[in-house]
Structures are given as C-alpha cells and as structure tokens.
C-alpha atoms as a PDB file:
ATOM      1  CA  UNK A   1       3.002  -6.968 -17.787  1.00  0.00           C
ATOM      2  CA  UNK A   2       1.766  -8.162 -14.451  1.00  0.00           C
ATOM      3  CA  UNK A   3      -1.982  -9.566 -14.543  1.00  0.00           C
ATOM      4  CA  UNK A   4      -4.277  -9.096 -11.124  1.00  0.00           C
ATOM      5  CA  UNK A   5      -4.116 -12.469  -9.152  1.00  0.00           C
ATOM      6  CA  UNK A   6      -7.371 -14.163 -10.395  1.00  0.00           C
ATOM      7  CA  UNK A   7      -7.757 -15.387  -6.733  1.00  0.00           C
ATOM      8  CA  UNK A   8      -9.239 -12.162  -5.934  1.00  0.00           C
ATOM      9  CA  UNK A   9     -13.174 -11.605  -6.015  1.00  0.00           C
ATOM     10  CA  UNK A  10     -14.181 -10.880  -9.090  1.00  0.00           C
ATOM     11  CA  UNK A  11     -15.909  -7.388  -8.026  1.00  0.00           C
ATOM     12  CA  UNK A  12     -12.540  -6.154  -7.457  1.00  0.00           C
ATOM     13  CA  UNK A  13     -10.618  -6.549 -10.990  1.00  0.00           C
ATOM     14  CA  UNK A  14     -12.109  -4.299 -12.362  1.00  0.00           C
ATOM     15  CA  UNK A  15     -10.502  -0.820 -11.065  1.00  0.00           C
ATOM     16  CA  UNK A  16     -11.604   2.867 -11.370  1.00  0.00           C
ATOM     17  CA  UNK A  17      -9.388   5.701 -11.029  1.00  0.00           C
ATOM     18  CA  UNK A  18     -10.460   8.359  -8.590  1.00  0.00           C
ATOM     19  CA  UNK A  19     -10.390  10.964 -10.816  1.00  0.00           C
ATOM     20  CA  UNK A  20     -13.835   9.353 -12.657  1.00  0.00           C
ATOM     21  CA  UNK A  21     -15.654  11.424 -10.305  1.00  0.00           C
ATOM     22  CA  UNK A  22     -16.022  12.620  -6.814  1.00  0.00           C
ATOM     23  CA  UNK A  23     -16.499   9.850  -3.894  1.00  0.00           C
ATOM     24  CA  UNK A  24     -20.315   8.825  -3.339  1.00  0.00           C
ATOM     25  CA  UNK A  25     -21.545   9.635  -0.112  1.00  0.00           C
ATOM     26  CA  UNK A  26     -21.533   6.977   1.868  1.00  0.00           C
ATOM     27  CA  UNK A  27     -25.121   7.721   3.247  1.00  0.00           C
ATOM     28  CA  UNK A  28     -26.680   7.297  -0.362  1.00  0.00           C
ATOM     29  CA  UNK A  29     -25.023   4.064  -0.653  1.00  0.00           C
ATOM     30  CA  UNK A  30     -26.817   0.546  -0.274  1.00  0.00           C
ATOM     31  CA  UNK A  31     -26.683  -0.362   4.022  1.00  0.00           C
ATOM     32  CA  UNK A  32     -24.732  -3.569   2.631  1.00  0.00           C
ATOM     33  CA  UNK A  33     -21.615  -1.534   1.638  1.00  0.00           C
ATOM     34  CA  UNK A  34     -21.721   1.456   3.603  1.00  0.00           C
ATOM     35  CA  UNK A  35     -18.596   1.473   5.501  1.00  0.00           C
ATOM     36  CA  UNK A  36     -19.068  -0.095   9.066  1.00  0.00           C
ATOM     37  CA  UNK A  37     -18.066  -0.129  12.566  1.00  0.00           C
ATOM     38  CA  UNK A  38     -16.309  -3.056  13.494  1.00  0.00           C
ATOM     39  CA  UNK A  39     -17.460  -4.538  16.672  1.00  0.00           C
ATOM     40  CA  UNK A  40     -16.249  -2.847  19.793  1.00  0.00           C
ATOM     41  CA  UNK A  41     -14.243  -0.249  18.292  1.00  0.00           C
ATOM     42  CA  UNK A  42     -15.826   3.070  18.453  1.00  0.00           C
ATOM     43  CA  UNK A  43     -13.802   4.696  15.365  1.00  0.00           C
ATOM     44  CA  UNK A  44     -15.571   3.566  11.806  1.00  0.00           C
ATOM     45  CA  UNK A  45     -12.539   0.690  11.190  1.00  0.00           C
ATOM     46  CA  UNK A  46     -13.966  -0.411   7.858  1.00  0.00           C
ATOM     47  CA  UNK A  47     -13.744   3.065   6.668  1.00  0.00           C
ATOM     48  CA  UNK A  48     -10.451   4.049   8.080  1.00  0.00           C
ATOM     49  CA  UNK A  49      -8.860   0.567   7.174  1.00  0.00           C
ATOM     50  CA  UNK A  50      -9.742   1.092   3.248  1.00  0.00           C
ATOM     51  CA  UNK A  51      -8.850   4.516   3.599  1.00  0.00           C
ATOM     52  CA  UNK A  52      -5.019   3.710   4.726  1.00  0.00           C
ATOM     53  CA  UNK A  53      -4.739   1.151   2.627  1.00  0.00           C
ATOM     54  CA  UNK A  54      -5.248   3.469  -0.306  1.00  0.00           C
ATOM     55  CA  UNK A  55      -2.801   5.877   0.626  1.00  0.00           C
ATOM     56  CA  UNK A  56      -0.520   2.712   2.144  1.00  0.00           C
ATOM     57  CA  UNK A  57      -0.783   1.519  -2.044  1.00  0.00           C
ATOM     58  CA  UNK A  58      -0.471   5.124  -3.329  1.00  0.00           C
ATOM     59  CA  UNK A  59       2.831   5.469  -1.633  1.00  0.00           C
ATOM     60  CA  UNK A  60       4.113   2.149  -2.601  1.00  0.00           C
ATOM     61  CA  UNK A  61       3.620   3.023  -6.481  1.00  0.00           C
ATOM     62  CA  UNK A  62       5.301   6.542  -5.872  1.00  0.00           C
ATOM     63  CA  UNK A  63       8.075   4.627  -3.997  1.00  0.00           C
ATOM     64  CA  UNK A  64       8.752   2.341  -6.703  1.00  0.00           C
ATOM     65  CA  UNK A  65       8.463   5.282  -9.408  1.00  0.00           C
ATOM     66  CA  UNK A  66      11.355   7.190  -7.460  1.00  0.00           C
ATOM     67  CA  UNK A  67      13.402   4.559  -7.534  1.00  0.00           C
ATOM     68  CA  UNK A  68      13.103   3.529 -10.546  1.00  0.00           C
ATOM     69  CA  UNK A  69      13.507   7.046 -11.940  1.00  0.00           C
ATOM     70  CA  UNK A  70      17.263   6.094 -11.196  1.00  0.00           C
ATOM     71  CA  UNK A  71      17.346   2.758 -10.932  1.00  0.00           C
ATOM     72  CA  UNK A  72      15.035   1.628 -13.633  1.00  0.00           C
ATOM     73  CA  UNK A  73      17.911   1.385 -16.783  1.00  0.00           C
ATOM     74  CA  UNK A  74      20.613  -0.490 -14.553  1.00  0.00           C
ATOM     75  CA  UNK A  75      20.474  -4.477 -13.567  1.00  0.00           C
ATOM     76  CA  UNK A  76      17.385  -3.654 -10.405  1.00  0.00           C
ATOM     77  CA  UNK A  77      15.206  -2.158 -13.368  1.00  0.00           C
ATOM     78  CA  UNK A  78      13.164  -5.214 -14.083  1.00  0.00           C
ATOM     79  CA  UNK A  79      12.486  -6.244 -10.402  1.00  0.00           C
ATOM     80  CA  UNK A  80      11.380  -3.136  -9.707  1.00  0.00           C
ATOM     81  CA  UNK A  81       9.135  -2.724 -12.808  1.00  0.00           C
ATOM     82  CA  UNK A  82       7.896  -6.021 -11.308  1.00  0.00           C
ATOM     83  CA  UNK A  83       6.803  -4.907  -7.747  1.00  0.00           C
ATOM     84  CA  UNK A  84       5.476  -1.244  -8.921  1.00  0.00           C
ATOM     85  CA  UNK A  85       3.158  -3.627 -11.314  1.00  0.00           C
ATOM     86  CA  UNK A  86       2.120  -5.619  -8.140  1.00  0.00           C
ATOM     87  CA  UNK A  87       1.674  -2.156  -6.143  1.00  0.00           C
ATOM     88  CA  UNK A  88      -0.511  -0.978  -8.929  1.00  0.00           C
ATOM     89  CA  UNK A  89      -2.821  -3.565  -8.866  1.00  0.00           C
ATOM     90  CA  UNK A  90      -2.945  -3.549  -5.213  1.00  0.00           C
ATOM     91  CA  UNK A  91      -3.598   0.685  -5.701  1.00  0.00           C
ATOM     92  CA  UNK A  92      -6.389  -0.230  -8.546  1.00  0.00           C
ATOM     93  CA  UNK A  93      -8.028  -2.555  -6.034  1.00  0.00           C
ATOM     94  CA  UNK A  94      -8.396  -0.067  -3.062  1.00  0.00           C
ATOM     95  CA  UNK A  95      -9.490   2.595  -5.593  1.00  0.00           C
ATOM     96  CA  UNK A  96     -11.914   0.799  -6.279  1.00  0.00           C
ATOM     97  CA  UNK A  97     -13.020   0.163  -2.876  1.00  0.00           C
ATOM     98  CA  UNK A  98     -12.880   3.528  -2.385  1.00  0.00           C
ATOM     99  CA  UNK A  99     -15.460   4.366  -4.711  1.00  0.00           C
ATOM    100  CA  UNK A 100     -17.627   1.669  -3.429  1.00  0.00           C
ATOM    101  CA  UNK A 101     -17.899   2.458   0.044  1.00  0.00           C
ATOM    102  CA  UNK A 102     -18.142   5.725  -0.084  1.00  0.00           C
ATOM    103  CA  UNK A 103     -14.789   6.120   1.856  1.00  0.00           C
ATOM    104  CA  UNK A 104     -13.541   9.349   1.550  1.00  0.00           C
ATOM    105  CA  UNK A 105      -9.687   9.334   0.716  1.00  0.00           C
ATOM    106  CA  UNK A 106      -6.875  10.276   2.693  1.00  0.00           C
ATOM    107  CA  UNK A 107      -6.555  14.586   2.952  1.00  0.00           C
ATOM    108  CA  UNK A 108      -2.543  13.999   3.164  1.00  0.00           C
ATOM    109  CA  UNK A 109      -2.278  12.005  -0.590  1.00  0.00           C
ATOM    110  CA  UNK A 110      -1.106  15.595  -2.320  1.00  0.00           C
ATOM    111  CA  UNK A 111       2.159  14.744   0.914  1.00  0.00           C
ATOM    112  CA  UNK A 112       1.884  11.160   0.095  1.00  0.00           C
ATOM    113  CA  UNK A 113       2.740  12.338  -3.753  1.00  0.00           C
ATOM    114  CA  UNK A 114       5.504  14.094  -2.838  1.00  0.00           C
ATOM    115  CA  UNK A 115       6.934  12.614   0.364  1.00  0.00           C
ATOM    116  CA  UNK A 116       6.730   8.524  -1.413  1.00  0.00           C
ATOM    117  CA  UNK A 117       8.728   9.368  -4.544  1.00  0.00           C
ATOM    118  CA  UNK A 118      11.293  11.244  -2.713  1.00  0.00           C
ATOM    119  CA  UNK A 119      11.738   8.315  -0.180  1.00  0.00           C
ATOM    120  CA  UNK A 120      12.340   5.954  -3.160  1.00  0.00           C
ATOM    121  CA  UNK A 121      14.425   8.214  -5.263  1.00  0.00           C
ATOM    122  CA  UNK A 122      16.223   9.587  -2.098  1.00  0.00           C
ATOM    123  CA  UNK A 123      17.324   5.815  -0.989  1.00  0.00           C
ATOM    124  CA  UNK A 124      18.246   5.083  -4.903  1.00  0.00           C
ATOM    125  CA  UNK A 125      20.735   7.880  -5.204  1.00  0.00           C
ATOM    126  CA  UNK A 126      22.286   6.215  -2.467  1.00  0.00           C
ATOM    127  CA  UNK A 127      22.584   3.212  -4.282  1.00  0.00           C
ATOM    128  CA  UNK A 128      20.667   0.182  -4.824  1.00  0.00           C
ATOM    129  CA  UNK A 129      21.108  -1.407  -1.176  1.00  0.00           C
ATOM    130  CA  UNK A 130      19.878   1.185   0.157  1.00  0.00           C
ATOM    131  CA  UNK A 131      16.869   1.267  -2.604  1.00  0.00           C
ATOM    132  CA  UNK A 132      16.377  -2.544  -1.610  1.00  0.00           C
ATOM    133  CA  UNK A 133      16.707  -1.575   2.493  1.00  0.00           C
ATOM    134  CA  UNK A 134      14.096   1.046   1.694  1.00  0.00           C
ATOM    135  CA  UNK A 135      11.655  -1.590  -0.166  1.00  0.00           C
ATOM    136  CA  UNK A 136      12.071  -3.898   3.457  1.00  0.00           C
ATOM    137  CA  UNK A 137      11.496  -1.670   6.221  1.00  0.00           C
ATOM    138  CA  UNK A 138       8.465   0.012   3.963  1.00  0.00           C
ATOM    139  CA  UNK A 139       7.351  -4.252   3.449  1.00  0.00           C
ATOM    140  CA  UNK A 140       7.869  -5.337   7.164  1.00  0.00           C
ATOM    141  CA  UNK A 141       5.589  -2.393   8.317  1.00  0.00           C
ATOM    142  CA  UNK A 142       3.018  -3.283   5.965  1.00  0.00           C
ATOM    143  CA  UNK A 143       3.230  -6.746   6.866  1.00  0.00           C
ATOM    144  CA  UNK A 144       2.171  -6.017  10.257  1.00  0.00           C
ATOM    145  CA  UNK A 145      -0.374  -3.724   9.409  1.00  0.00           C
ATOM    146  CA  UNK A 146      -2.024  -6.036   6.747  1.00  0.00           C
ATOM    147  CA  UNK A 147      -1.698  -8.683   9.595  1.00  0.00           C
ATOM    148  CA  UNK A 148      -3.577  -6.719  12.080  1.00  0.00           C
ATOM    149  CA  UNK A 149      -6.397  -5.911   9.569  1.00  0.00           C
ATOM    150  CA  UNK A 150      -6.941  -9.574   8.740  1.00  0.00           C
ATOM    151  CA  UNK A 151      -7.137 -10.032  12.322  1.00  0.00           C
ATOM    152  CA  UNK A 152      -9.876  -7.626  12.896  1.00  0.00           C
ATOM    153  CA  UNK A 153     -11.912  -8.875   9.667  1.00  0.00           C
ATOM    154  CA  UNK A 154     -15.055 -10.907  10.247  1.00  0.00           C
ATOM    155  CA  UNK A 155     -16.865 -13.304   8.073  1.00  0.00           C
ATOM    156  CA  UNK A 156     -18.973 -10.519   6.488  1.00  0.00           C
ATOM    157  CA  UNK A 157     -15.972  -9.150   5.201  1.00  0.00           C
ATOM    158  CA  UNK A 158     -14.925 -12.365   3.937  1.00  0.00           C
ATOM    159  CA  UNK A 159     -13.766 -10.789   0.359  1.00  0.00           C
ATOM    160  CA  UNK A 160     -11.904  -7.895   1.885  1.00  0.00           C
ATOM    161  CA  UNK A 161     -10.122  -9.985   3.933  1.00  0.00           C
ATOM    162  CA  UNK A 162      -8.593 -12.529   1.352  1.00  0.00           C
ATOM    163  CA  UNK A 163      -7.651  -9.252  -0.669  1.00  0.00           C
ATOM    164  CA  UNK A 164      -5.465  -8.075   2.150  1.00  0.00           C
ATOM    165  CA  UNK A 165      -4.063 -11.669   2.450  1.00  0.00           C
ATOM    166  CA  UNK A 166      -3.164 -11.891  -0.625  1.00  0.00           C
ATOM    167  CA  UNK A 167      -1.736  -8.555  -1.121  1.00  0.00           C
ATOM    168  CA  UNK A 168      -0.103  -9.150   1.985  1.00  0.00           C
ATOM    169  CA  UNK A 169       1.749 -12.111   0.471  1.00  0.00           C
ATOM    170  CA  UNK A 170       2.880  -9.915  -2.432  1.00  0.00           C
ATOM    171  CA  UNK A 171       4.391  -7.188  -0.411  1.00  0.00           C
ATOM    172  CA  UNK A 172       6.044 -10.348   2.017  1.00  0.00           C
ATOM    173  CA  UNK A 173       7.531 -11.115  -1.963  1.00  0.00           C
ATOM    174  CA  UNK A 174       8.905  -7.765  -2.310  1.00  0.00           C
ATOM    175  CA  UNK A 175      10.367  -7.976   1.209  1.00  0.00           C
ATOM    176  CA  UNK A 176      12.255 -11.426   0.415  1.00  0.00           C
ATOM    177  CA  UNK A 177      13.435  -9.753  -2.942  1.00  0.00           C
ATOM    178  CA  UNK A 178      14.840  -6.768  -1.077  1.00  0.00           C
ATOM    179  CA  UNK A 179      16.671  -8.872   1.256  1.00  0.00           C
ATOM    180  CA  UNK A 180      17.890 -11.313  -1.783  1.00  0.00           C
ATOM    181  CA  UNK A 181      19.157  -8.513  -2.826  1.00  0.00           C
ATOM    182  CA  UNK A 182      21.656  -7.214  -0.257  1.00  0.00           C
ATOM    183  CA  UNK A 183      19.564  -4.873   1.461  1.00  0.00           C
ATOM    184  CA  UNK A 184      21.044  -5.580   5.292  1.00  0.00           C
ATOM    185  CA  UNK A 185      24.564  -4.874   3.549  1.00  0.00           C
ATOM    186  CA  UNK A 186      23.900  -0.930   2.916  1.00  0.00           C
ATOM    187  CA  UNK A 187      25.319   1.472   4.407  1.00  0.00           C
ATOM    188  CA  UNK A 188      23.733   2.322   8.379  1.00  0.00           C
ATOM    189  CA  UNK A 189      21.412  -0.237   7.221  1.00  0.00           C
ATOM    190  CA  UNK A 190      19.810  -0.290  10.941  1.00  0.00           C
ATOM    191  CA  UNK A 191      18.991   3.239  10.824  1.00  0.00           C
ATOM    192  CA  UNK A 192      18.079   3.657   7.698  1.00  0.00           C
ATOM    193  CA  UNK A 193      15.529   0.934   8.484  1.00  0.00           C
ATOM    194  CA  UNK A 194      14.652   2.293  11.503  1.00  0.00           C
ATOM    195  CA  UNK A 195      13.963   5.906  10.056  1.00  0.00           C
ATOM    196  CA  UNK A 196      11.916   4.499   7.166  1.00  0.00           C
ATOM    197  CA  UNK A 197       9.937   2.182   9.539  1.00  0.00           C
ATOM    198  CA  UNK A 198       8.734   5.330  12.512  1.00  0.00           C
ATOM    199  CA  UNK A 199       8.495   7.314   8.599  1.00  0.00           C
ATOM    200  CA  UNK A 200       5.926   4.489   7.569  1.00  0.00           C
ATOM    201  CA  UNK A 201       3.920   3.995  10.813  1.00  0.00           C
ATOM    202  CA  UNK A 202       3.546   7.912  11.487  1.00  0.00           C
ATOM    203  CA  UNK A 203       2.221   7.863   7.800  1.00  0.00           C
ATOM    204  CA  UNK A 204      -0.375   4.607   8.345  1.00  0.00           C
ATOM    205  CA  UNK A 205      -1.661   6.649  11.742  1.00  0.00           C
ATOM    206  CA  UNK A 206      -2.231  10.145   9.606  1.00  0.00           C
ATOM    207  CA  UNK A 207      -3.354   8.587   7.137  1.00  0.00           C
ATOM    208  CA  UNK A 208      -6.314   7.185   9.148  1.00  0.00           C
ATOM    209  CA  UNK A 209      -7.461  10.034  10.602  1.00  0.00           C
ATOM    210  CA  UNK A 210      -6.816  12.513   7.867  1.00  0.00           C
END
C-alpha cells in the first residue's frame, strides 16, 4: 500500500474523515488558522482554495473507483490501485485541512459522488485508452490549477504550499502514466479531452463558490 510522502508537514499525516463530526466554525478557531483573505483578492482565497481542493481530491478517488470497478481485474488494475492510493492521501490531507480551518465543504460533493465515478467508469467501458485519456485531461487541469494556487501562496502559508507542490507532482505522475499508456490513441481522443477538461474546470469554479 502507498505510504503519505514523508516530505509533507508533519501536522498533515495524520487525516480525519469528515464524518468525525461537523466542521468547527471558523470564528471559534485560533486567528492563526482561521481561513484568510489573500492579499488583494476580495473573495476569502484560503478558504475557497482548501475547499476545491477537497472536492478536486474527492472526485479524483471516485474517478479512480469507477474505473477500476471495470478495469481493476485486467492488466491497468495495479496502476490504477496505485494512483487512487496517491488520490487518497491527497483526499486525507485536505480533510484534514478542512477540519482545521474551519472551511466549510463543498454543497455539490453528494454531485461530485455521483458525477466522478460515472466519469471514470463511463470512460472505462469504453476501454482503457479512453480510461487513461480520462486520467490526462482530469491531470492537466489540475496541474494548472495546483499551479495557480502555489502562485498565489505566501510565506505564511509556507506548509500549504509545499503540500500542493507536491501533490501537484503526483497528479503530473498520473498524467505521464496516462499518456505512457496510449491515452492520445483512443478513440476522438481530442474531444473526449476537451469535454472532460470544460467538465473539470466548470466543476473547480462550482466547487468554489458552492
């Protein structure tokens, strides 16, 4: 079984599902980890950049469980056991944040449930190229998203911000694999990827505000 990356802080390996208990209230919290404006930007970033990334890692898992609902027993089982491990850490981590910050999560996840293993089971029954096309149009949109977020991150947020790198990295990994993997050779391959990409970004902007 995949391990978490001991290059993240230590604060975040140790992960708590939601369902321990409701979300605190972020006013109760300590001022150091209430969520937080970054500067400039009028929307609470912090706060809406945790809370996408949780649904962002939700999906991924339910993703990876569709497809590997058909996938899992034939010769693409163990690389995608691999990467829903990865995505599960990644989902641990940002439930933990969560919890934290007193970020309340995404309204949409009972959609995100539905609408991520459906994507990855949907693109499997087409086959595994189209599984693997799936896994890099969903990777190259979180790419740019995790790049962005980095981007925005300031020295106080030091430990957030090599999480997201690092993550980032992993789901770079899982791009690489897809396209190892024939992914650019399935059928309507451009739009496929193109559907699954305006699918992913419509999800990241909902997912913010809801």
């Amino acid at each position: 079984m995949s391990q978490p990356n001991p290059a993240l802080p230590a604060h975040l390996l140790s992960p708590r599902p939601l369902k321990d208990g409701p979300v605190a209230d972020a006013a109760a919290l300590p001022e150091s980890v209430r969520p937080r404006r970054l500067p400039g930007d009028p929307a609470p970033s912090l706060e809406r950049m945790i809370r996408v990334d949780q649904a962002g890692e939700y999906g991924a898992v339910r993703i990876y469980t569709g497809q590997a609902a058909l996938l899992g027993k034939g010769d693409k089982g163990q690389l995608l056991r691999h990467m829903t491990e990865q995505e599960q850490v990644h989902l641990d981590t940002f439930n933990r944040l969560v919890r934290e910050r007193g970020v309340r999560p995404t309204l949409l996840q009972p959609v995100w449930h539905l609408a991520g293993w459906a994507l990855g089971a949907g693109t499997a029954a087409l086959g595994s190229r189209a599984a693997m096309a799936c896994t890099v149009a969903v990777e190259e949109v979180i790419d740019q998203h995790y790049a962005e977020q980095a981007e925005q991150l300031g020295p106080e947020e030091a430990a957030l911000k090599a999480t997201i790198q690092q993550f980032r990295a992993e789901e770079l990994e899982h791009r690489d694999i897809g396209l190892e993997h024939e992914a650019e050779l399935a059928t309507g391959y451009p739009v496929l990827s193109a559907l699954i990409k305006a699918g992913s970004r419509t999800a990241i902007w909902l997912s913010q505000r809801f």
